[in-house]
Each structure stands twice: as structure tokens, then as C-alpha cells.
C-alpha atoms as a PDB file:
ATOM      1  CA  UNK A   1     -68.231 -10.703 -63.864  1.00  0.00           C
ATOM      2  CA  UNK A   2     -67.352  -9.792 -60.223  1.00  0.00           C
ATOM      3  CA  UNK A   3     -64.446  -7.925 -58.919  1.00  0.00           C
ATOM      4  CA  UNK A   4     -63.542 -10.644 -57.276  1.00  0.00           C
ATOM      5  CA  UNK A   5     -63.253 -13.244 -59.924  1.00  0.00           C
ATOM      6  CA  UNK A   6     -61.556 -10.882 -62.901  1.00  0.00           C
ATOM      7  CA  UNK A   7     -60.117  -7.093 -63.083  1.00  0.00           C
ATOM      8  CA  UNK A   8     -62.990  -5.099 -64.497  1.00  0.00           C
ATOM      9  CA  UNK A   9     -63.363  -1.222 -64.674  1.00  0.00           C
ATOM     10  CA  UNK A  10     -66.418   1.493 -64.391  1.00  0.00           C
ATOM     11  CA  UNK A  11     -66.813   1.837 -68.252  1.00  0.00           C
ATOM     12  CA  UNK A  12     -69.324   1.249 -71.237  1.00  0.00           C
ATOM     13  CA  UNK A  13     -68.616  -2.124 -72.940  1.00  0.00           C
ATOM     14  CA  UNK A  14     -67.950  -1.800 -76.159  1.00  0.00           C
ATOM     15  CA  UNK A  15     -70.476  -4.469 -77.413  1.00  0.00           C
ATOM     16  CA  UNK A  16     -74.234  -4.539 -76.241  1.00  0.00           C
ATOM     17  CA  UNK A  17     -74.248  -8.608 -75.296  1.00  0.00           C
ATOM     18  CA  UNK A  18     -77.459 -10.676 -75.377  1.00  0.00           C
ATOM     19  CA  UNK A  19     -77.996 -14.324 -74.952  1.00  0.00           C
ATOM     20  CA  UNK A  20     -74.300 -15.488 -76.421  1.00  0.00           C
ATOM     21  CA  UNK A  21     -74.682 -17.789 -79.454  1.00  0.00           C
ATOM     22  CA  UNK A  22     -71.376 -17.951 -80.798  1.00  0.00           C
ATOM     23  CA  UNK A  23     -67.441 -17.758 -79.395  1.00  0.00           C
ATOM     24  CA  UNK A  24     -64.807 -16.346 -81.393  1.00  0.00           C
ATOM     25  CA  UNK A  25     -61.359 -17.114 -80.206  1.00  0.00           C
ATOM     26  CA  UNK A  26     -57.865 -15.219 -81.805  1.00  0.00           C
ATOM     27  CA  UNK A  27     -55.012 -18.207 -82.047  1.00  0.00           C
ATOM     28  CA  UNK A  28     -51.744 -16.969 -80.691  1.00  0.00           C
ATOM     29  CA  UNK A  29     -51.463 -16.703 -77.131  1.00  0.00           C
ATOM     30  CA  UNK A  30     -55.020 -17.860 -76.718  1.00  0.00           C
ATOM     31  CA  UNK A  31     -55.071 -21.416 -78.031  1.00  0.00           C
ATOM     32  CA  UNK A  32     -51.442 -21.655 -78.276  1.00  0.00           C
ATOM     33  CA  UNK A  33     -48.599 -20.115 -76.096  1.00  0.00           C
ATOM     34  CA  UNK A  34     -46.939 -19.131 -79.555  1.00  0.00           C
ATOM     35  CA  UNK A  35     -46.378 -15.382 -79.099  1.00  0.00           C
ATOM     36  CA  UNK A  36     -42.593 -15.797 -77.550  1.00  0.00           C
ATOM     37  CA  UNK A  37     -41.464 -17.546 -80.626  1.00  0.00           C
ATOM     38  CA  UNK A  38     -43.484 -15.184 -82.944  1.00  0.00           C
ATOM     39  CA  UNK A  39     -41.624 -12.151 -80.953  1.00  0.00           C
ATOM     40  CA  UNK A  40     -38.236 -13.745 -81.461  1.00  0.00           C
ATOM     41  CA  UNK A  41     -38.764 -14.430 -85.182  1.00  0.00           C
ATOM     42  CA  UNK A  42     -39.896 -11.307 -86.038  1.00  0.00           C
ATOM     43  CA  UNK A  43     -37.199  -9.009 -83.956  1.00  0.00           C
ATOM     44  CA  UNK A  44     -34.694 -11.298 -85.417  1.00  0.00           C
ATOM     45  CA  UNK A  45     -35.790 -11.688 -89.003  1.00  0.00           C
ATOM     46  CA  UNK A  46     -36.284  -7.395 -89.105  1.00  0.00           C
ATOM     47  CA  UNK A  47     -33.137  -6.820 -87.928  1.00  0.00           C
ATOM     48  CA  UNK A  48     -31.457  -9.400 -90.671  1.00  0.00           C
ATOM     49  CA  UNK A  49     -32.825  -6.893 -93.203  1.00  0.00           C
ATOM     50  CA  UNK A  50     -31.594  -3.327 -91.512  1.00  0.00           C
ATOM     51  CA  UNK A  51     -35.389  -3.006 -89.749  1.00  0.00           C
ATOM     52  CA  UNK A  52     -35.205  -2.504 -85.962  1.00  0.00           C
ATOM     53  CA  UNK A  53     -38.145  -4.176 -84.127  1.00  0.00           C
ATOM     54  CA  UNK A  54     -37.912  -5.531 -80.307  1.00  0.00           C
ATOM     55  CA  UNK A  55     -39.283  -8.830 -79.279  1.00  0.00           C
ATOM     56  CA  UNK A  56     -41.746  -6.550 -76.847  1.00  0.00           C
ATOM     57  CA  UNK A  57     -42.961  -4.859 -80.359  1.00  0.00           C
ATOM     58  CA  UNK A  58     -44.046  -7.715 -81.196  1.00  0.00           C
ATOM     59  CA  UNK A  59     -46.469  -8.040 -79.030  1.00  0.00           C
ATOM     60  CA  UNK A  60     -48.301  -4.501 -80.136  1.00  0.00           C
ATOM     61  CA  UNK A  61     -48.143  -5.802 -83.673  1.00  0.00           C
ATOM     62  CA  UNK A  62     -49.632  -9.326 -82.906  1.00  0.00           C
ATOM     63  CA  UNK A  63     -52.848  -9.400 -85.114  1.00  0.00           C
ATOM     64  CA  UNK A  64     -51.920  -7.097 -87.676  1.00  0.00           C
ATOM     65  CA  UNK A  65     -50.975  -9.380 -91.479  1.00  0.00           C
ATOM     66  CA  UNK A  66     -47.686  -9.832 -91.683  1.00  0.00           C
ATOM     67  CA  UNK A  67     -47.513  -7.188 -94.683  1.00  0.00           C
ATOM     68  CA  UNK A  68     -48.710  -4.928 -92.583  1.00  0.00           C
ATOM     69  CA  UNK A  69     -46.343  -5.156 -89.920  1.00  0.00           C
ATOM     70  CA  UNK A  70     -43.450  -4.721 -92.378  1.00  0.00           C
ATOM     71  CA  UNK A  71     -44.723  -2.122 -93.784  1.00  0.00           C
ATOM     72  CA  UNK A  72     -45.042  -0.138 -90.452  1.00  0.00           C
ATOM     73  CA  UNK A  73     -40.767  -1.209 -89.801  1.00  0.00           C
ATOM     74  CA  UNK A  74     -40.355  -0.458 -93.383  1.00  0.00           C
ATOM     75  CA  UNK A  75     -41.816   3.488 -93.141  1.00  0.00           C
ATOM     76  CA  UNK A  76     -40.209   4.124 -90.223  1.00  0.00           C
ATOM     77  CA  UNK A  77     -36.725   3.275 -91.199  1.00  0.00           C
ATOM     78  CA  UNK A  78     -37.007   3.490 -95.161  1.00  0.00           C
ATOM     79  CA  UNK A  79     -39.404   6.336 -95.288  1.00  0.00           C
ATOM     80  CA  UNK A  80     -41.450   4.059 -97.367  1.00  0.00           C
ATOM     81  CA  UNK A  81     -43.271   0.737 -97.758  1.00  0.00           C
ATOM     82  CA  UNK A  82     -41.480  -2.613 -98.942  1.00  0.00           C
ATOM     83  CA  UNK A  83     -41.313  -3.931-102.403  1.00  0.00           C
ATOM     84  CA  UNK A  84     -43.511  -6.781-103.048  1.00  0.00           C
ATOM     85  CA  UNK A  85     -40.459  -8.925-103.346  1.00  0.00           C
ATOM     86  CA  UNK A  86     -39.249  -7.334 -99.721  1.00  0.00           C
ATOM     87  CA  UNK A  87     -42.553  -8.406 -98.229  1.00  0.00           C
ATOM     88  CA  UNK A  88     -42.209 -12.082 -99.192  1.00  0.00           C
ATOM     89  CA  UNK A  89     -38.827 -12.400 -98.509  1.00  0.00           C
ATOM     90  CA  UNK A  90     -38.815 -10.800 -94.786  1.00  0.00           C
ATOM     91  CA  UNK A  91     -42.242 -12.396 -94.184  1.00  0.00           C
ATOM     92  CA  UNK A  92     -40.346 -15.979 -95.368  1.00  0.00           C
ATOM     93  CA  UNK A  93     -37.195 -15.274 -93.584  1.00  0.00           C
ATOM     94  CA  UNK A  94     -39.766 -14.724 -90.303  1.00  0.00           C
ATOM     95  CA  UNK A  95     -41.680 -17.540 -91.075  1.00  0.00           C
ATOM     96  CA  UNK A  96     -38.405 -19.801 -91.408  1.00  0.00           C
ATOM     97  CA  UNK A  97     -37.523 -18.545 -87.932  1.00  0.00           C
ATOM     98  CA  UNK A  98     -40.648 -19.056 -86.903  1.00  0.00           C
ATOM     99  CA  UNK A  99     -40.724 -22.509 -87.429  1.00  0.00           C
ATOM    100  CA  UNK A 100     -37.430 -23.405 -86.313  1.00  0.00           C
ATOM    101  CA  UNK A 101     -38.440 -22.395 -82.464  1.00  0.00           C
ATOM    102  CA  UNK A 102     -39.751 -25.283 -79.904  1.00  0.00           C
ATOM    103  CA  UNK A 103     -42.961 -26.463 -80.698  1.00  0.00           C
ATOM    104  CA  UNK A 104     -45.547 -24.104 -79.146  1.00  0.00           C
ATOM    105  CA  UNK A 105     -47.873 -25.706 -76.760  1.00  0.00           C
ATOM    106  CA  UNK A 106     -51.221 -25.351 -76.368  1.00  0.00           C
ATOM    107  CA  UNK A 107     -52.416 -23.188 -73.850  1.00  0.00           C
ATOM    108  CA  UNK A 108     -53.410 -24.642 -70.400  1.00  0.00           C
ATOM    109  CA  UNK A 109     -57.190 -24.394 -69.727  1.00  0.00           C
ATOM    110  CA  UNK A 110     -57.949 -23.403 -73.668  1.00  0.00           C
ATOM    111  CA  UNK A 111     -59.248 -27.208 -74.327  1.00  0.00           C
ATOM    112  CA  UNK A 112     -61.165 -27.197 -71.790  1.00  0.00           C
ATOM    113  CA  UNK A 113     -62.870 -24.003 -72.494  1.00  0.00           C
ATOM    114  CA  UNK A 114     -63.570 -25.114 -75.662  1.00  0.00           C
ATOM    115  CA  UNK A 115     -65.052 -28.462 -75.380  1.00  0.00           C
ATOM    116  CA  UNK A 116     -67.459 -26.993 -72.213  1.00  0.00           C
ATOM    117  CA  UNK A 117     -68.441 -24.113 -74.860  1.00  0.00           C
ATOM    118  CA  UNK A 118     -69.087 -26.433 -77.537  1.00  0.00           C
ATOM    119  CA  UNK A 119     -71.207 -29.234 -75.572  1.00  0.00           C
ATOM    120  CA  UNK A 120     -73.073 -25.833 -74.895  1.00  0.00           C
ATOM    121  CA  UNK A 121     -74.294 -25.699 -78.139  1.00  0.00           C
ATOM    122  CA  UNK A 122     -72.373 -22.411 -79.026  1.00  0.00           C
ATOM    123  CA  UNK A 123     -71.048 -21.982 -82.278  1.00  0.00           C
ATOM    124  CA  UNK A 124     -66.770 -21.355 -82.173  1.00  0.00           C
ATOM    125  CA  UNK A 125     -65.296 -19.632 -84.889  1.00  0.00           C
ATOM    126  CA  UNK A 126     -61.438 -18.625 -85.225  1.00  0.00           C
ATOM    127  CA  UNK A 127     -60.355 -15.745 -86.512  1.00  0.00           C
ATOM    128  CA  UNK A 128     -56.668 -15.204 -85.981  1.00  0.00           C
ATOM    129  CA  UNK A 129     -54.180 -13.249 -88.085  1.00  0.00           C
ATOM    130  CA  UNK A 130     -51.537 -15.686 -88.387  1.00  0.00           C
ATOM    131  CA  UNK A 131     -50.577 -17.050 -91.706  1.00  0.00           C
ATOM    132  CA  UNK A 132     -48.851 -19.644 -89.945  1.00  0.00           C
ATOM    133  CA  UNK A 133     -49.435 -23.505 -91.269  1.00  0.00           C
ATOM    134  CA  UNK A 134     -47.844 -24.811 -88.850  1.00  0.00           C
ATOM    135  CA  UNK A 135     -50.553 -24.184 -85.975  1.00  0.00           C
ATOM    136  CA  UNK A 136     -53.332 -23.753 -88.348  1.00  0.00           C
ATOM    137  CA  UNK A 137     -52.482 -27.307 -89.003  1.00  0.00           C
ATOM    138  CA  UNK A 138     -52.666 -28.713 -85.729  1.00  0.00           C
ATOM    139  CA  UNK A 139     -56.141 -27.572 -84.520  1.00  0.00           C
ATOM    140  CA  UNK A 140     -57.912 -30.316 -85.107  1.00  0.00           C
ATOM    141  CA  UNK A 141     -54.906 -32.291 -83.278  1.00  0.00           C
ATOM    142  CA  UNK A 142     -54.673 -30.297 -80.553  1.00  0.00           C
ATOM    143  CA  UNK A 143     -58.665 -29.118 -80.675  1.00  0.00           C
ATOM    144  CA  UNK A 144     -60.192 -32.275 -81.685  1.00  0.00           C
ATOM    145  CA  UNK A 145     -63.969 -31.901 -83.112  1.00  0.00           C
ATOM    146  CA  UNK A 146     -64.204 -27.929 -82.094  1.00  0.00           C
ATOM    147  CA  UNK A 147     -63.303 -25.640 -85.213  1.00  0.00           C
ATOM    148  CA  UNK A 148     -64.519 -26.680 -88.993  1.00  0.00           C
ATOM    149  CA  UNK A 149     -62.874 -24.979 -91.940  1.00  0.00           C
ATOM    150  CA  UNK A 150     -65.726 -22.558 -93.041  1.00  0.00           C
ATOM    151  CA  UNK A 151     -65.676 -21.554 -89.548  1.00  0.00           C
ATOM    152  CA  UNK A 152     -62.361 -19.864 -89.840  1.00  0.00           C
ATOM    153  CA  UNK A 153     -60.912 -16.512 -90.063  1.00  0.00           C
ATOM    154  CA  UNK A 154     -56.943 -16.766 -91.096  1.00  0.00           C
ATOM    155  CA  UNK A 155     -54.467 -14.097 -92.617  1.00  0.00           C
ATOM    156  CA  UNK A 156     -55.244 -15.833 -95.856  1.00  0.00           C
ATOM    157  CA  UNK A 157     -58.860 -14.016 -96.037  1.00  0.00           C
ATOM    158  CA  UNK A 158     -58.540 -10.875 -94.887  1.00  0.00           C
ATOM    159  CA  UNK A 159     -57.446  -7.871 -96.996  1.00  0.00           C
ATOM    160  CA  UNK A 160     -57.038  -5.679 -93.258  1.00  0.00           C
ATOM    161  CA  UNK A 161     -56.600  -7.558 -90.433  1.00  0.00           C
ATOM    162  CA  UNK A 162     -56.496  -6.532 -86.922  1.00  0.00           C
ATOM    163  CA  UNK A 163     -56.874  -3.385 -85.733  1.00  0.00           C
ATOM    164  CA  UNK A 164     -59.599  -3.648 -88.580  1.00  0.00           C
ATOM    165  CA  UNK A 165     -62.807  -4.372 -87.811  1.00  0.00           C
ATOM    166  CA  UNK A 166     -63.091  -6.816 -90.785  1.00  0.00           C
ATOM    167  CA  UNK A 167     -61.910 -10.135 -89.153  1.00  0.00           C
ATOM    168  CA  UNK A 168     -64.224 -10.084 -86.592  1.00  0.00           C
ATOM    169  CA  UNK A 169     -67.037  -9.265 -88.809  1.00  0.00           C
ATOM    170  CA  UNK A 170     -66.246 -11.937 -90.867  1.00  0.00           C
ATOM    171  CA  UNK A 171     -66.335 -14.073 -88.212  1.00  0.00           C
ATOM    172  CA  UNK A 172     -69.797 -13.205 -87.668  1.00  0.00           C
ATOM    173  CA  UNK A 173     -70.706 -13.841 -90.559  1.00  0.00           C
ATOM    174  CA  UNK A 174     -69.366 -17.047 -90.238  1.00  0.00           C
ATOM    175  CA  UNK A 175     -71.093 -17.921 -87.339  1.00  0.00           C
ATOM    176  CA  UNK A 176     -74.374 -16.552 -88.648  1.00  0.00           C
ATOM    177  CA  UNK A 177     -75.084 -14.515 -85.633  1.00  0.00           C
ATOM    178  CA  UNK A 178     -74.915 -10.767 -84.795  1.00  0.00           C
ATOM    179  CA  UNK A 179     -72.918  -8.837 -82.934  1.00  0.00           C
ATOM    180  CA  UNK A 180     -74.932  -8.970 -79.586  1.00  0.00           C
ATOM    181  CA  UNK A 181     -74.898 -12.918 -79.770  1.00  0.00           C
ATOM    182  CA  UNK A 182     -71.254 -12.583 -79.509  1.00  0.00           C
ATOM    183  CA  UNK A 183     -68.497 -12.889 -77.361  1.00  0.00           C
ATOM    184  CA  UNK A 184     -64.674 -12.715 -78.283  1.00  0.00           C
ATOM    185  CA  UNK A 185     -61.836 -14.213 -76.772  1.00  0.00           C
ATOM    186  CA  UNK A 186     -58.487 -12.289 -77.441  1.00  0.00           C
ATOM    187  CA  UNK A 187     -55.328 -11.369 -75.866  1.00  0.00           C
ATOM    188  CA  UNK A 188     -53.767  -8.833 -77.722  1.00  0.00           C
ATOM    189  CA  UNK A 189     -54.169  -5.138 -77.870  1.00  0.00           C
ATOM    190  CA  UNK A 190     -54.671  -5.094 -82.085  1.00  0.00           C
ATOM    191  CA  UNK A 191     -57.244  -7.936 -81.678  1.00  0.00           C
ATOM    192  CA  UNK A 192     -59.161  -6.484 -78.772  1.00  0.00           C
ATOM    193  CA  UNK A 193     -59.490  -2.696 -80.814  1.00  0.00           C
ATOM    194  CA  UNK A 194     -60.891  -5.034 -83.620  1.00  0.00           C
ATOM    195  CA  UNK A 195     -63.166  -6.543 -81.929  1.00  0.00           C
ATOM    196  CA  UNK A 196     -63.938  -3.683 -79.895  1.00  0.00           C
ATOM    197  CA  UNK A 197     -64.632  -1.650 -83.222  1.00  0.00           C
ATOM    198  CA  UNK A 198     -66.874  -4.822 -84.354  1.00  0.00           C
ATOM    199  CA  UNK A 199     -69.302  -4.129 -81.678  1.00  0.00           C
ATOM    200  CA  UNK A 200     -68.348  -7.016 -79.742  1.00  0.00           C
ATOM    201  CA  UNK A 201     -68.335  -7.714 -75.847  1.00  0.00           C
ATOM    202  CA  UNK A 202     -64.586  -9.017 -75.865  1.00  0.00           C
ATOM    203  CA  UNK A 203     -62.902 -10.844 -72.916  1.00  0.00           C
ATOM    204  CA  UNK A 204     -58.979 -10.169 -72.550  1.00  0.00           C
ATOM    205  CA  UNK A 205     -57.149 -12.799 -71.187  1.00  0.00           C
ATOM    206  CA  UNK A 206     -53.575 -11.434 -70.435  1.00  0.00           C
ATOM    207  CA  UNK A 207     -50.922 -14.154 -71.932  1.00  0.00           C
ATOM    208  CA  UNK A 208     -48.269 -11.658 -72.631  1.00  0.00           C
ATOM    209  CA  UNK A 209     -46.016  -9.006 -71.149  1.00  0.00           C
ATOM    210  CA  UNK A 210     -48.041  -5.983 -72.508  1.00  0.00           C
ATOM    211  CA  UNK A 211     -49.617  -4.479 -69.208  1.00  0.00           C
ATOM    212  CA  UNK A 212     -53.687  -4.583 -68.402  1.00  0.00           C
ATOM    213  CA  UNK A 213     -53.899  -0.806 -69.416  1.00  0.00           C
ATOM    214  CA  UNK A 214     -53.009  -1.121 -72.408  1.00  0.00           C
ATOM    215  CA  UNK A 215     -55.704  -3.811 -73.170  1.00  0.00           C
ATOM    216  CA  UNK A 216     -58.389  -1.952 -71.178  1.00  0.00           C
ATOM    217  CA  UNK A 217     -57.153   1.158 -73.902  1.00  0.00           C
ATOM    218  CA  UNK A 218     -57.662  -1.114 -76.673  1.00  0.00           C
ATOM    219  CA  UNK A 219     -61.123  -1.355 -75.618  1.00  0.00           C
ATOM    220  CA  UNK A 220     -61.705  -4.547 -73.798  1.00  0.00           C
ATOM    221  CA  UNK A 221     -64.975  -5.395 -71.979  1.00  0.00           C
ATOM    222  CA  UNK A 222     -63.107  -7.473 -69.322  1.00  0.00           C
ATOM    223  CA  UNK A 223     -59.631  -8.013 -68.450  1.00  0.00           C
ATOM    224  CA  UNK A 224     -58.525 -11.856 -66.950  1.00  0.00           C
ATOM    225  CA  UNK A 225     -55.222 -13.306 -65.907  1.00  0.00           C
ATOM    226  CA  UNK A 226     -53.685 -15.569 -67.848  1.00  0.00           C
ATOM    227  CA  UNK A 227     -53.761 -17.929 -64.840  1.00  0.00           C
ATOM    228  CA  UNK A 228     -57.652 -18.480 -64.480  1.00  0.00           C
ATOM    229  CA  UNK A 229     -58.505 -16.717 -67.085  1.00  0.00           C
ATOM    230  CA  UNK A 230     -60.120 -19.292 -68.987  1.00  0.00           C
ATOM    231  CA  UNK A 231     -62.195 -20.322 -66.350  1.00  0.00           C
ATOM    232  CA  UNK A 232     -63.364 -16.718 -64.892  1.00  0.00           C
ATOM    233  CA  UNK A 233     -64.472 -16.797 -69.093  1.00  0.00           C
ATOM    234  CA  UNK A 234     -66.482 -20.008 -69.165  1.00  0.00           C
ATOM    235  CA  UNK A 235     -67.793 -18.694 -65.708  1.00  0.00           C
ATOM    236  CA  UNK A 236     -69.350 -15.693 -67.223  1.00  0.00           C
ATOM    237  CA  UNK A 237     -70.913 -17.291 -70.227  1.00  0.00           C
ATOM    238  CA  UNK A 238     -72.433 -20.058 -67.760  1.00  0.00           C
ATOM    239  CA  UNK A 239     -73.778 -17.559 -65.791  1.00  0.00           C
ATOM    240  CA  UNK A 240     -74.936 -15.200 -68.824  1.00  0.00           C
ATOM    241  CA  UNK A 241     -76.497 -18.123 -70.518  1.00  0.00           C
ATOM    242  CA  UNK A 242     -78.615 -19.131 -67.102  1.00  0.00           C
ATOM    243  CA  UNK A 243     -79.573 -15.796 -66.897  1.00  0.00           C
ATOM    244  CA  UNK A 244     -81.469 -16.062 -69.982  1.00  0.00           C
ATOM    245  CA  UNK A 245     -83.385 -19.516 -69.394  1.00  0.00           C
ATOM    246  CA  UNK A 246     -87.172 -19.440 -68.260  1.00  0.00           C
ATOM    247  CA  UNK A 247     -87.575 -20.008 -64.805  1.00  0.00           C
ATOM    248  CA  UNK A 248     -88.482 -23.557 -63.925  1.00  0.00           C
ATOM    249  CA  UNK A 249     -92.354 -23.979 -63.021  1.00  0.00           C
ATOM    250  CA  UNK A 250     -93.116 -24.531 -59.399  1.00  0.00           C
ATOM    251  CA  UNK A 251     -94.896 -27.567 -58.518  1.00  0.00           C
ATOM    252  CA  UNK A 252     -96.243 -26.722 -55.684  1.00  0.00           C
ATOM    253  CA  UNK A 253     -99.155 -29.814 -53.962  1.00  0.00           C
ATOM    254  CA  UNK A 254    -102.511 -29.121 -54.512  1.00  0.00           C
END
């Protein structure tokens, strides 16, 4: 991309990128402005069970399972990590929380994005994760016609999760393409190391509070603002995808 149109950097990418065949986009604060309500849940729901976490924590934690994440709280203020009963009972209490917030809204721009990407031909995988039913249940409301069920990535079939580079390959694999046919769409730091660690060229668009540093640390390719950002995206992809169609034959009079 230009300097004018994003924030880049003099660095390596992390993934080679070819001729992009597939998109994969992370759910909460990319397709959904969800990560306030997830930061509130989960600051309030630790600290309802003698675990300190700030809503701004959240953010650094946003792609990790939600086991994970409790187990982090739970070792630094138990000294060790929770029961199995602990973990379903903080994870519900967070969840109940969760779900009790304003309706998230889709992000502004992500729609478009999609459908553009799509009536390109590229394949769009999700891979997000959330274990959240209430979103996951409203993609195909929200996102009409753009993500099919075996082309999805959740909390539910992962045994890692972000920072692990295991979502994203799965997503791959999902998409049937490799790594170099790739591009990712993510937003927070945990998602973009995955990624990153995947092999894949990975756009950051920067929904949250979290400064750019810390997702050009994480390993992003590219750094956007969250206003614009989806369209300095679908920009680049244009442009990489007309970079890679034959020139048109000149027909010059005889």
C-alpha cells in the first residue's frame, strides 16, 4: 500500500503474498464492534470471582479461548490454573454478561468489504476465537450469502487458539489454499502474532484502544485506521489482484 493511504513501516512482511485467493477475517472488532462489551464482561465477571483483569486487558487477551484467558488471571492471582468447574462457571458468568450488553453492531464498511471480496471470486473464511452464539448466529443475518459453515474457524475447534498458529492454519485448510494465496484481516494483537506465525500477509485494522505499536510488534504486515480501514484493504487486494492479470493485447490497425 502507499504511505499515503495506510501507516506502513520499513520491515519484512511476515507472509510471502502471491496472487490472493482466499480472505480470512477474525470476528470481534472486525465484523462486529463487539470488543467494548467483551472488555466489560470479562473485567467484571473476573473480578466477581477475586481475579483482577481491566477492561483495557481485555483487549491483549482478545483471541486467546476463553480457558485460556482464565487460566492466565487464575496463575497470576492463585498461583495456579482453574478447576474445570472454575473454568465453566467464570467463562458462563462472562458469557451471561456478555449477553446482557447492547446489541453489538456490525462494523461500518465490513459488509461492504465482504460482498466486493466475494463477487471477486475469493474464497472468505472466519476464524475467530469467540465462543460466542450470539454473533456466530447472526452472520448470515448481518453477512448475508458470504461465510458457509465448513468455512469457519470458532473457539469450538481449536484446542490453542490465538497467539497459536493453529486457527489460521486451519483456516487454510479450509479455504484450500496456501499460505501465499492468503491474506488476513485482524485487529487484535493475539490474532495478528497468529497469523503472523502462520506465514500470512495480515492487514491490521485498528478498532480498539491498544496503540499501532503494539500491532506492528505483534507482527502485522500493514497497519489501517479503523476509519478507512476497510477500504485502504479492499484497495490493496484490487490493486494486488490487477497486478497479476495478463496484459490486454493491443489491437493496433494493420
Amino acid at each position: 500500500m502507499n504511505r499515503t493511504d495506510v501507516d506502513t513501516q520499513d520491515r519484512l512482511p511476515g507472509g510471502a503474498i502471491g496472487v490472493p485467493r482466499a480472505v480470512l477475517f477474525d470476528m470481534d472488532g472486525v465484523l462486529y464492534d463487539s470488543m467494548p462489551a467483551h472488555a466489560i464482561a470479562w473485567s467484571t465477571a473476573a473480578t466477581r470471582f477475586g481475579l483482577c483483569m481491566s477492561p483495557e486487558e481485555a483487549y491483549l487477551h482478545e483471541g486467546r479461548t476463553g480457558s485460556g484467558t482464565i487460566n492466565i488471571l487464575a496463575q497470576r492471582h492463585w498461583g495456579r490454573n482453574a478447576t474445570e468447574e472454575e473454568l465453566q462457571r467464570i467463562y458462563a458468568e462472562k458469557s451471561r454478561i456478555f449477553n446482557n450488553q447492547p446489541k453489538a453492531l456490525p462494523m461500518p464498511g465490513a459488509r461492504q468489504l465482504l460482498e466486493a471480496l466475494r463477487d471477486m471470486g475469493l474464497v472468505i473464511v472466519l476464524v475467530t476465537g469467540s465462543a460466542q452464539h450470539s454473533l456466530l448466529d447472526r452472520l448470515n443475518a448481518d453477512y448475508p450469502g458470504i461465510f458457509e459453515t465448513h468455512r469457519m474457524v470458532t473457539a469450538f475447534d481449536v484446542v490453542h487458539g490465538k497467539p497459536h498458529p493453529e486457527p489460521y492454519l486451519m483456516g487454510l485448510q479450509r479455504a484450500g489454499v496456501e499460505a501465499a494465496e492468503a491474506v488476513v484481516v485482524e485487529n487484535a494483537p493475539l490474532g495478528v502474532e497468529a497469523a503472523h506465525a502462520a506465514g500470512i500477509f495480515t492487514y491490521a485494522i485498528n478498532t480498539g484502544p491498544l496503540p499501532d505499536s503494539v500491532l506492528w510488534q505483534a507482527g502485522a504486515d500493514c497497519v489501517v485506521p479503523k476509519d478507512g480501514g476497510f477500504e485502504a484493504v479492499l484497495q490493496d487486494i484490487t490493486h494486488r489482484l490487477r497486478r497479476s492479470l495478463p496484459p490486454r493485447p493491443s489491437h493496433r490497425p494493420v
